[in-house]
Protein backbone atom coordinates (compact mmCIF):
# COMPACT_ATOMS: atom_id res chain seq x y z
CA UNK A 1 -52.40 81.64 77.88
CA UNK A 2 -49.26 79.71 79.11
CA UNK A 3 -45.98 79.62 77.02
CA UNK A 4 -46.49 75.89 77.20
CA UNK A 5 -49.94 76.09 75.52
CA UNK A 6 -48.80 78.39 72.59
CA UNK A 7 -45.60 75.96 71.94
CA UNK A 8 -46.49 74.70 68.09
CA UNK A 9 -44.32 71.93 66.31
CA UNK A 10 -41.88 72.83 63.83
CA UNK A 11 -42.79 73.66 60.39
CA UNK A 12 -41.64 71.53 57.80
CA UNK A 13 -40.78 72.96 53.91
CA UNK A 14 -40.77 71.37 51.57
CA UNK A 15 -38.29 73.05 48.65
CA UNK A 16 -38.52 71.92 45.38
CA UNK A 17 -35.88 73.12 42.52
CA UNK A 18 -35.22 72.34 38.81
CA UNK A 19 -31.45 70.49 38.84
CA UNK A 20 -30.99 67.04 39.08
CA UNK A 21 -29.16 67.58 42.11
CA UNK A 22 -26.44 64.87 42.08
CA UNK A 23 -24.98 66.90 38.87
CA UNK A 24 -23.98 69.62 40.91
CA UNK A 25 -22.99 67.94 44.15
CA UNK A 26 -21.82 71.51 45.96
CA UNK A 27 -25.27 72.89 45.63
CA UNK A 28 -26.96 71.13 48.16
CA UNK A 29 -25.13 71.61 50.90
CA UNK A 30 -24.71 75.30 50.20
CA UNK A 31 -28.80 75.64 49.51
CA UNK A 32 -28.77 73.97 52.93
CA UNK A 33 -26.41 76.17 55.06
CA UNK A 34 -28.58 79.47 53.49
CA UNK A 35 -31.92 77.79 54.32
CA UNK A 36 -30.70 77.60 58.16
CA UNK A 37 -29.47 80.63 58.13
CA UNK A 38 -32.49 82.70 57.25
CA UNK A 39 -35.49 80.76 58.95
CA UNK A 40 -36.89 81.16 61.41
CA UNK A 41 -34.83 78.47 64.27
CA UNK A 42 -37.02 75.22 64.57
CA UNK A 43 -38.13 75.88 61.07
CA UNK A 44 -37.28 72.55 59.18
CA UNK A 45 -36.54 72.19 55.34
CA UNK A 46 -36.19 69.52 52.55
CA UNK A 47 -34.30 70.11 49.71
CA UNK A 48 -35.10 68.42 46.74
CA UNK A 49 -34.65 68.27 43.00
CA UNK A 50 -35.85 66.57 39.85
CA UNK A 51 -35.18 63.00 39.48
CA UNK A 52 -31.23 61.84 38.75
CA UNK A 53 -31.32 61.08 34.95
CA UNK A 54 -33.93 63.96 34.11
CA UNK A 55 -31.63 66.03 32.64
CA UNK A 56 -29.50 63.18 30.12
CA UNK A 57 -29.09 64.40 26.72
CA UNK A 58 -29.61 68.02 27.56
CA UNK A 59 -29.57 70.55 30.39
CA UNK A 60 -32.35 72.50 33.01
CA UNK A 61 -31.85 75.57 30.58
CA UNK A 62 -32.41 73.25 27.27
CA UNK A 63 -35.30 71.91 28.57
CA UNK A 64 -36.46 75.61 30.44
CA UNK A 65 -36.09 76.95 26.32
CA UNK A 66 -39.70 74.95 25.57
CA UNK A 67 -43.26 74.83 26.21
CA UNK A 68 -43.52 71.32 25.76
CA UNK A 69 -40.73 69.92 27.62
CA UNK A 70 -41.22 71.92 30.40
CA UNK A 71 -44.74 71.18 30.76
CA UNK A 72 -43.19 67.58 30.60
CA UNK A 73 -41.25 67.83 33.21
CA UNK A 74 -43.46 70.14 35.45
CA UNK A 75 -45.89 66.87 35.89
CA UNK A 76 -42.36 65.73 38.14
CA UNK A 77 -42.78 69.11 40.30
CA UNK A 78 -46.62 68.74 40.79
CA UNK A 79 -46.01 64.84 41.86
CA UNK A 80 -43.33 66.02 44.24
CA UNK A 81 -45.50 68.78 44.93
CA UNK A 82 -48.65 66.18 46.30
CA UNK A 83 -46.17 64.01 48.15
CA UNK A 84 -44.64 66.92 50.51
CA UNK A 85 -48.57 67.34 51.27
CA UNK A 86 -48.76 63.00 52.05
CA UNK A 87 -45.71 63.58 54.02
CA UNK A 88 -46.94 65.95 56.56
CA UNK A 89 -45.35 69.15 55.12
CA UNK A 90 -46.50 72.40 55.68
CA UNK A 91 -45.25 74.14 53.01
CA UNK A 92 -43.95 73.86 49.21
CA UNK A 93 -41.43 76.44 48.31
CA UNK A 94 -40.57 75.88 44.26
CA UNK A 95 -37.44 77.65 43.48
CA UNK A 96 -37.96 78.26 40.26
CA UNK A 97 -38.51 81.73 38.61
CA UNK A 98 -41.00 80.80 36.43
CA UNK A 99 -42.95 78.87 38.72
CA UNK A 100 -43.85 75.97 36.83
CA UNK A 101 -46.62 74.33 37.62
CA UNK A 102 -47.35 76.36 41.01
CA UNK A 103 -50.71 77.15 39.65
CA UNK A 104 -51.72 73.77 39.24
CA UNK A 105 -50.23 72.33 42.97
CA UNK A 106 -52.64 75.13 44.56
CA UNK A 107 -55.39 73.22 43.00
CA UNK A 108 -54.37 69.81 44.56
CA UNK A 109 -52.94 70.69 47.72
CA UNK A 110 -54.02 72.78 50.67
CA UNK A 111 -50.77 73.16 52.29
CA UNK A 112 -49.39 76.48 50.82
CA UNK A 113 -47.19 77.24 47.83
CA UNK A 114 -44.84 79.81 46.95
CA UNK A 115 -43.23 80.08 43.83
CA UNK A 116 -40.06 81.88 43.82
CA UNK A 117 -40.46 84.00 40.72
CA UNK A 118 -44.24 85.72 41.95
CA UNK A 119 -42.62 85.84 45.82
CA UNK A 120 -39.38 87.92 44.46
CA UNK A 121 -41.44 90.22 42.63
CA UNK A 122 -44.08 91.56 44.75
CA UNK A 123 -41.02 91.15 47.33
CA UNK A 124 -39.34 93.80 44.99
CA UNK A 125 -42.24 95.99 45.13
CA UNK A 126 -41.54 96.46 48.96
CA UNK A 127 -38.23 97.10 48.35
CA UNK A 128 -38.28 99.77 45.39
CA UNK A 129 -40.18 101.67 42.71
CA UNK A 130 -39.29 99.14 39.96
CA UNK A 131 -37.76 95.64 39.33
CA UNK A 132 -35.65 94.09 36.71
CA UNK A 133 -34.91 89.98 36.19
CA UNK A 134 -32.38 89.47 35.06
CA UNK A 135 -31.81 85.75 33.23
CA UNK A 136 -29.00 83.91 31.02
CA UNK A 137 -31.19 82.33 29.33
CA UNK A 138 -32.44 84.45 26.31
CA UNK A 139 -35.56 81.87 25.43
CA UNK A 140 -37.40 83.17 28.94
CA UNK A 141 -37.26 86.55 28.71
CA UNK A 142 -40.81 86.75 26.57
CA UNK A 143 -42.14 84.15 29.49
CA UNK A 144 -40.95 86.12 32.11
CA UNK A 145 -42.90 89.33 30.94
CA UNK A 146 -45.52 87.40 30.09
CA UNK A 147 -45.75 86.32 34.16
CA UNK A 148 -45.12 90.15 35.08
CA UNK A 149 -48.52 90.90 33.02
CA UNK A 150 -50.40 87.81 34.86
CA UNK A 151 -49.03 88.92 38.64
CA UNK A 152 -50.45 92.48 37.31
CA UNK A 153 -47.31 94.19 38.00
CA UNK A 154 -46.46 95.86 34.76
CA UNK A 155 -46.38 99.04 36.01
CA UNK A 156 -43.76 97.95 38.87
CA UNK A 157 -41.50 96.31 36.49
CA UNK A 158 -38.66 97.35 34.03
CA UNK A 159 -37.84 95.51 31.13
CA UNK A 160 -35.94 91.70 31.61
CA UNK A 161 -32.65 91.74 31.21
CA UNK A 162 -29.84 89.40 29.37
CA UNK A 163 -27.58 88.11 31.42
CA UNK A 164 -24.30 87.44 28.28
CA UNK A 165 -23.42 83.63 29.37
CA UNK A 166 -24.05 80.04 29.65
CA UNK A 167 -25.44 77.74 31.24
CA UNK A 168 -22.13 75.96 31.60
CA UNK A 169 -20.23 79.30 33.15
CA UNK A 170 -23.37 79.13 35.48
CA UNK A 171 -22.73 75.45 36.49
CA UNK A 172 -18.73 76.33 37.12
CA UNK A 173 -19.71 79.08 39.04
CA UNK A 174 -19.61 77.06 42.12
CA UNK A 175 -15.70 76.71 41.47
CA UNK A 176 -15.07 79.69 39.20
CA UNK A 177 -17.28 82.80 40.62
CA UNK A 178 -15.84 85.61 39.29
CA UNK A 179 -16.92 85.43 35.29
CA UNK A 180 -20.20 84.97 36.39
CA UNK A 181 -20.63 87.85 39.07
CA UNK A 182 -19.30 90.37 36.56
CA UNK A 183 -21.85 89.27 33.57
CA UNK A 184 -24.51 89.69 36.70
CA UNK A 185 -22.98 92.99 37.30
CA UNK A 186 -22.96 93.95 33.58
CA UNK A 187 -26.36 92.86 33.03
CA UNK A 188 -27.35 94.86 36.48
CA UNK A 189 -25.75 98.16 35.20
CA UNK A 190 -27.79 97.95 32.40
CA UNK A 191 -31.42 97.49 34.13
CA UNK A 192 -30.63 100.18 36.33
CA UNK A 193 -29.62 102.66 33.44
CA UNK A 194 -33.77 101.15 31.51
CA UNK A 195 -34.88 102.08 34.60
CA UNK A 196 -34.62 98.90 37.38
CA UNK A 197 -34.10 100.07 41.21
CA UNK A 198 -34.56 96.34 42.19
CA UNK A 199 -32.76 93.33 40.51
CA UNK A 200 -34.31 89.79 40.59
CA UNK A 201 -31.36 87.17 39.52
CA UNK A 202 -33.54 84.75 37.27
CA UNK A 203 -32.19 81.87 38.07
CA UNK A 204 -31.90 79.49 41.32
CA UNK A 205 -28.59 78.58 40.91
CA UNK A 206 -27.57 82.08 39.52
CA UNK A 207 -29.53 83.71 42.66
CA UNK A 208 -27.21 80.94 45.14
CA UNK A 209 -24.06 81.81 43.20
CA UNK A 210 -24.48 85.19 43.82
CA UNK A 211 -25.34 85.37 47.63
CA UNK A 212 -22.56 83.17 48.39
CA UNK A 213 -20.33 85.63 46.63
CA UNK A 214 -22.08 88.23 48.69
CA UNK A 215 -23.44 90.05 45.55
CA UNK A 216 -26.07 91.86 47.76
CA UNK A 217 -26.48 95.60 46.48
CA UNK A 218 -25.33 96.87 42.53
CA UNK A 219 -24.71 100.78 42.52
CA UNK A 220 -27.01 101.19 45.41
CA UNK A 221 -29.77 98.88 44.29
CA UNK A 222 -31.08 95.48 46.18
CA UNK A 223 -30.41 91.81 44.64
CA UNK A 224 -33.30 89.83 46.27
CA UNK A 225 -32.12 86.85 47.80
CA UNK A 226 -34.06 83.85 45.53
CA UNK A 227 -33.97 81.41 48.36
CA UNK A 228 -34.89 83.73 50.72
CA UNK A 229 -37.99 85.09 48.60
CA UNK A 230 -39.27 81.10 48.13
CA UNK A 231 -38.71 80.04 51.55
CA UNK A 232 -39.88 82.77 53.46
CA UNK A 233 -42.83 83.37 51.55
CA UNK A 234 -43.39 79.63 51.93
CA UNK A 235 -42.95 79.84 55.81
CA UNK A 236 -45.42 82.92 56.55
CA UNK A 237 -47.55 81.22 54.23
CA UNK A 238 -47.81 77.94 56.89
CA UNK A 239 -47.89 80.04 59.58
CA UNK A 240 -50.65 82.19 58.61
CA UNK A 241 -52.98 79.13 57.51
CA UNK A 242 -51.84 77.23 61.06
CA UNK A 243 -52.33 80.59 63.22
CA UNK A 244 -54.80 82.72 61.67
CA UNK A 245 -56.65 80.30 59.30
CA UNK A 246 -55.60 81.59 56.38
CA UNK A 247 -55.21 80.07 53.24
CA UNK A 248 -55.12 79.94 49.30
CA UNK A 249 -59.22 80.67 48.06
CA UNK A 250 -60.98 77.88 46.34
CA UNK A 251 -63.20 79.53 43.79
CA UNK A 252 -62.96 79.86 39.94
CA UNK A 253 -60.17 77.50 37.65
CA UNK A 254 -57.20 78.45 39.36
CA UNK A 255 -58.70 77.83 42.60
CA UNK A 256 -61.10 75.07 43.17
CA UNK A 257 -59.63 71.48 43.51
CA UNK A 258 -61.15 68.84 41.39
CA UNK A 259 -62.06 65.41 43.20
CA UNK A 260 -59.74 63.10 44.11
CA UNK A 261 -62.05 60.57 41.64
CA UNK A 262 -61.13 62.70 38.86
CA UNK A 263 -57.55 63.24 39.75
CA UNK A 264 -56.77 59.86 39.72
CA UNK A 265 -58.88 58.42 36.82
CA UNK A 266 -56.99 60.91 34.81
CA UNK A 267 -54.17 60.26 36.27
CA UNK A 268 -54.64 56.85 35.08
CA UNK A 269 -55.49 57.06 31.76
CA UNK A 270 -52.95 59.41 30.96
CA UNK A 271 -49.89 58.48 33.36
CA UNK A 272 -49.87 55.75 34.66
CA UNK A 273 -50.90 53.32 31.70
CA UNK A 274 -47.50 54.75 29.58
């Protein structure tokens, strides 16, 4: 077989995160050096975030602190989620650690998805004995240990770990690094001393913070790269269903997709009709 004849187009990921990007105008560009720098060259990428305005009146972590709001706002990530499939992506990479609403975009979408917290764990499982995430905010850690039980990676993981600061030190982080890397460090020397040989930042923008920083290793143990885990999962993903055929199974609730009849008479009644 020729070179010529094994040439595929580029892939094309879509990345979905939880800011309202135009809030924190240096994370884009930063998100979008990192993405370039770890895929694979040709490999194209997307970034986008919730809609500008989703966030008035409150914050990502406010909103992250509830069952109901977030299911709220995941309806956003499974729209954008459906489009990126419309579009002619290969790929959706959500870059969010709890994953919201990846579950339910498998069921609508063949193109792949990876969900950043369920890539960075079993990632961690490659990379060490046992794993830690570590998070800032305190209202996730019962979630997050919750979504260790579901993966079925209890016996890979350590306890989560409190990260002691705010969202709003997180936000300045972009300006003012050096609070926030020493809380991560804190928080790190802790989940190594329960146990951790692997630490998962919990956060996006926490994760982006600290690679810029170069916060790659604590006392000897690996920091998994959050952007890396979602994209890169996301990418062998789309290359596995377009090369070896692949792809996500469609049997049982979490698998089978509903018809597009039923999608959008619900969608109707329930959506679009507010």
């Amino acid at each position: 077989m020729s070179d010529e004849s094994r040439e595929q187009p580029p892939l094309r990921i879509w990345y979905q995160g939880f800011l309202d990007l135009s809030t924190v105008p240096a994370y884009e560009p930063l998100l979008r050096r990192h993405a370039e720098a770890i895929l694979r060259p040709g490999t194209e990428v997307a970034i986008h975030g919730m809609p500008p305005g989703s966030f008035d009146g409150s914050s990502p972590a406010e909103v992250a602190r509830h069952a109901y709001t977030s299911a709220l706002h995941t309806q956003q990530l499974i729209d954008h989620a459906r489009r990126a499939e419309a579009e002619g992506y290969d790929a959706v990479a959500v870059g969010i650690v709890q994953s919201l609403g990846v579950r339910e975009m498998r069921t609508l979408i063949d193109i792949p998805v990876a969900g950043y917290g369920e890539s960075a764990m079993h990632l961690a499982c490659l990379l060490g004995r046992r794993f830690s995430v570590l998070a800032f905010n305190p209202d996730l850690l019962d979630l997050l240990e919750e979504q260790i039980d579901g993966y079925g990676l209890r016996s890979r993981a350590a306890p989560t770990t409190l990260i002691e600061t705010e969202y709003e030190a997180v936000a300045r982080g972009f300006d003012d690094p050096v609070p926030l890397v020493a809380a991560f460090e804190a928080a790190a020397r802790r989940a190594l001393d329960a146990g951790a040989d692997v630490l998962i930042p919990g956060q996006m923008v926490l994760a982006e913070i600290l690679w810029q920083q170069g916060v790659r290793r604590v006392e000897g143990a690996p920091v998994v790269d959050a952007l890396a885990a979602a994209l890169k999962s996301a990418e062998l993903l789309a290359e596995l269903r377009r090369d070896s055929g692949v792809w996500s199974s469609r049997r049982g609730f979490w698998g089978a997709r509903p018809p597009d009849a039923l999608v959008e008479s619900t969608r109707d009644r329930y959506l679009r009709q507010r």
